[in-house]
C-alpha atoms as a PDB file:
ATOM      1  CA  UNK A   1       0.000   0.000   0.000  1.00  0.00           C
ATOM      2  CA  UNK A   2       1.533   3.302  -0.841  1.00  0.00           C
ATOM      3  CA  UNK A   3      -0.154   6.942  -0.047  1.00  0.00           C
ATOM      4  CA  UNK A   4       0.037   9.341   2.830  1.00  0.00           C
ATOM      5  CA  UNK A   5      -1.884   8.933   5.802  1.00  0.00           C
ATOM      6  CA  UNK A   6      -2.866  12.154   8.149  1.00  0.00           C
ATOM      7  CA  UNK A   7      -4.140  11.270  11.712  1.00  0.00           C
ATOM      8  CA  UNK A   8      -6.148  13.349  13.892  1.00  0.00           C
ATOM      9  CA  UNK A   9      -4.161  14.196  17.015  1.00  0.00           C
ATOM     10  CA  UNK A  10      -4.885  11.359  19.902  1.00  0.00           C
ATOM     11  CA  UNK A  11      -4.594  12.064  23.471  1.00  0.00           C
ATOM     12  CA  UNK A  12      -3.740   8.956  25.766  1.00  0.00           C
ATOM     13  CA  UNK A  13      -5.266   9.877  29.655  1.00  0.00           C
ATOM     14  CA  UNK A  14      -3.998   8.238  32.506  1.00  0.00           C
ATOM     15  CA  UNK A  15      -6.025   8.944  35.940  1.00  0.00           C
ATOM     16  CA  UNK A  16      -5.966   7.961  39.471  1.00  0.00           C
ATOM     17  CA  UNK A  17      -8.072   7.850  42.107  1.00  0.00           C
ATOM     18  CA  UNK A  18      -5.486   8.858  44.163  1.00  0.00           C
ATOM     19  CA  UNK A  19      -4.995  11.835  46.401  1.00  0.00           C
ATOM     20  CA  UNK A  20      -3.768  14.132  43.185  1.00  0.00           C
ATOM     21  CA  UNK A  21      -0.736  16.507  42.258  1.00  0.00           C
ATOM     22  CA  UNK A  22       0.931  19.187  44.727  1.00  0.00           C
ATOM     23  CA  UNK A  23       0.865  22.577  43.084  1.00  0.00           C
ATOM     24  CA  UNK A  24       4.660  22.210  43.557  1.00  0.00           C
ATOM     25  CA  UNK A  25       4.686  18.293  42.286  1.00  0.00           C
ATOM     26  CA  UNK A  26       2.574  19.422  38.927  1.00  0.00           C
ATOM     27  CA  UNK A  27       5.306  22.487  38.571  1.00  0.00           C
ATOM     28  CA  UNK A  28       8.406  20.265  38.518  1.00  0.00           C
ATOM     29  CA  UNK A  29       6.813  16.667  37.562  1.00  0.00           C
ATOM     30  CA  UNK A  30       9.109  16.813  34.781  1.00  0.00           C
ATOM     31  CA  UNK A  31      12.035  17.784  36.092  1.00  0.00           C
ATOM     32  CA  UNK A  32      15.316  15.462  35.326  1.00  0.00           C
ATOM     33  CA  UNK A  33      15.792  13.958  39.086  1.00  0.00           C
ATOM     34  CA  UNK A  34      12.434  15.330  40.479  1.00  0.00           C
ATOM     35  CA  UNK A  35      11.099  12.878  42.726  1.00  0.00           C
ATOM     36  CA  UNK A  36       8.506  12.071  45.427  1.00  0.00           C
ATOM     37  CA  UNK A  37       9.458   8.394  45.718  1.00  0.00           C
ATOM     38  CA  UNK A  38      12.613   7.221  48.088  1.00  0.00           C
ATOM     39  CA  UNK A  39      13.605   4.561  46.120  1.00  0.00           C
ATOM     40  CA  UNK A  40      12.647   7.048  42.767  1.00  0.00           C
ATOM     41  CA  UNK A  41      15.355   8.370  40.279  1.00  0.00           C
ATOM     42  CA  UNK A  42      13.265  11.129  39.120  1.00  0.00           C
ATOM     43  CA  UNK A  43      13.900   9.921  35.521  1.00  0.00           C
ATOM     44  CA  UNK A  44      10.668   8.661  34.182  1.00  0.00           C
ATOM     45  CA  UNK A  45       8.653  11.487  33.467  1.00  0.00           C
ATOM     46  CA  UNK A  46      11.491  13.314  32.114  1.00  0.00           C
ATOM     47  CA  UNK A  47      12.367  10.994  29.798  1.00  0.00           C
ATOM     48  CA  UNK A  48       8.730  10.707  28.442  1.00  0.00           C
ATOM     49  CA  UNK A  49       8.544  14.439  28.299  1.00  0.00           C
ATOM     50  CA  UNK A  50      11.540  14.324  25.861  1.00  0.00           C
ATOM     51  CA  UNK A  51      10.657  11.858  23.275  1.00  0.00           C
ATOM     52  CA  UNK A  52       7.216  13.081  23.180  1.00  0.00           C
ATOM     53  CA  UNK A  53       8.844  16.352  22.259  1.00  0.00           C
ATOM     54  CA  UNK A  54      11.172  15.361  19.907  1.00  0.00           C
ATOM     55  CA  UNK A  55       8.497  13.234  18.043  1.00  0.00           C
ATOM     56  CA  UNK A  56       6.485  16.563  17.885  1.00  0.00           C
ATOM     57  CA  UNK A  57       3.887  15.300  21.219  1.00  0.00           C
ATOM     58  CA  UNK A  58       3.365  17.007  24.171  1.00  0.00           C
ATOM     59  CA  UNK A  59       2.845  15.420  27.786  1.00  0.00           C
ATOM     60  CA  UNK A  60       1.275  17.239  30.852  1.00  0.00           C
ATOM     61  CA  UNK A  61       0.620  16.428  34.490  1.00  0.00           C
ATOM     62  CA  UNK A  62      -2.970  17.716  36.284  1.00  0.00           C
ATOM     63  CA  UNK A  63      -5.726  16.579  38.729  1.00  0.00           C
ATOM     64  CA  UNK A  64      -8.417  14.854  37.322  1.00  0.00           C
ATOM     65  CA  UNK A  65     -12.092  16.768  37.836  1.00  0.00           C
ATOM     66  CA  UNK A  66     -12.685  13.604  39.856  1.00  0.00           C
ATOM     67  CA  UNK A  67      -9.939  14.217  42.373  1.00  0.00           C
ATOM     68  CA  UNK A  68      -6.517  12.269  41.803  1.00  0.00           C
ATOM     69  CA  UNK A  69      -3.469  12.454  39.063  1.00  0.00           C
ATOM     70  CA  UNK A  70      -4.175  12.737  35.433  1.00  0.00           C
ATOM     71  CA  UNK A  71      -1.364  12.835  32.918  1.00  0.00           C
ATOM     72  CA  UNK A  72      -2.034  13.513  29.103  1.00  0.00           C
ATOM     73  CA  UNK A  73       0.362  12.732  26.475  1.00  0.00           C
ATOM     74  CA  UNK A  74      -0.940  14.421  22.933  1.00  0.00           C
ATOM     75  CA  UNK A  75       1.179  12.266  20.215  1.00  0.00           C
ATOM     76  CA  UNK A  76       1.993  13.921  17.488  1.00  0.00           C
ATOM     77  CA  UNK A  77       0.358  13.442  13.526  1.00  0.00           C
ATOM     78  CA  UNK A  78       1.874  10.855  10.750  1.00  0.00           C
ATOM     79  CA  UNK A  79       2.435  12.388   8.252  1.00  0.00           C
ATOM     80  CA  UNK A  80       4.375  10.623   5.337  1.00  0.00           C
ATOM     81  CA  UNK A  81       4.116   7.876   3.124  1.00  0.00           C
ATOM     82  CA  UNK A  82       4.582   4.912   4.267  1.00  0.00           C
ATOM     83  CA  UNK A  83       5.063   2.008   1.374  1.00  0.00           C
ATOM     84  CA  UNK A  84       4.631  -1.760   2.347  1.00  0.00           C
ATOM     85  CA  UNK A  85       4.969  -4.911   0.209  1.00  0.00           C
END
C-alpha cells in the first residue's frame, strides 16, 4: 500500500483515584531527578517528556475533575508515506 496517511491528534489519559498533584509536584513533575518516591530516580517522566517532544507530542501532568493524578500525552500526527509490500 503506498499513499500518505494524516491522523487526527490522539490524546492517551492516565487517571488515578489517588490523592492528586501538589501545586509544587505538577510544577516540577518533569524535572530530570524530580522525585517524590525514596527509592525514585526522578527519571521517568522526564524521559517521556523528551521523546514526546522530539516526536512533535506534548505530555502534561494535572488533577483529574474527579480528584486524583491525570497525565495527558498528545502524540503527534503521521504524516508521510509509508510504502509496504
Amino acid at each position: 500500500m503506498t499513499g500518505v496517511q494524516t491522523c487526527a491528534l490522539p490524546i492517551l489519559r492516565f487517571a488515578d483515584d489517588g490523592p492528586g498533584l501538589r501545586s509544587e509536584v505538577v510544577q516540577r513533575l518533569f524535572e530530570p531527578f524530580f522525585t517524590t518516591k525514596q527509592k525514585g530516580t526522578g527519571l521517568g517522566m522526564a524521559i517521556v517528556q523528551r521523546i514526546l517532544l522530539a516526536h512533535g507530542g506534548t505530555v502534561a501532568a494535572s488533577n483529574g475533575s474527579a480528584g486524583g493524578a491525570e497525565i495527558a500525552l498528545l502524540l503527534p500526527r503521521f504524516q508521510g508515506s509509508r510504502n509496504s509490500g
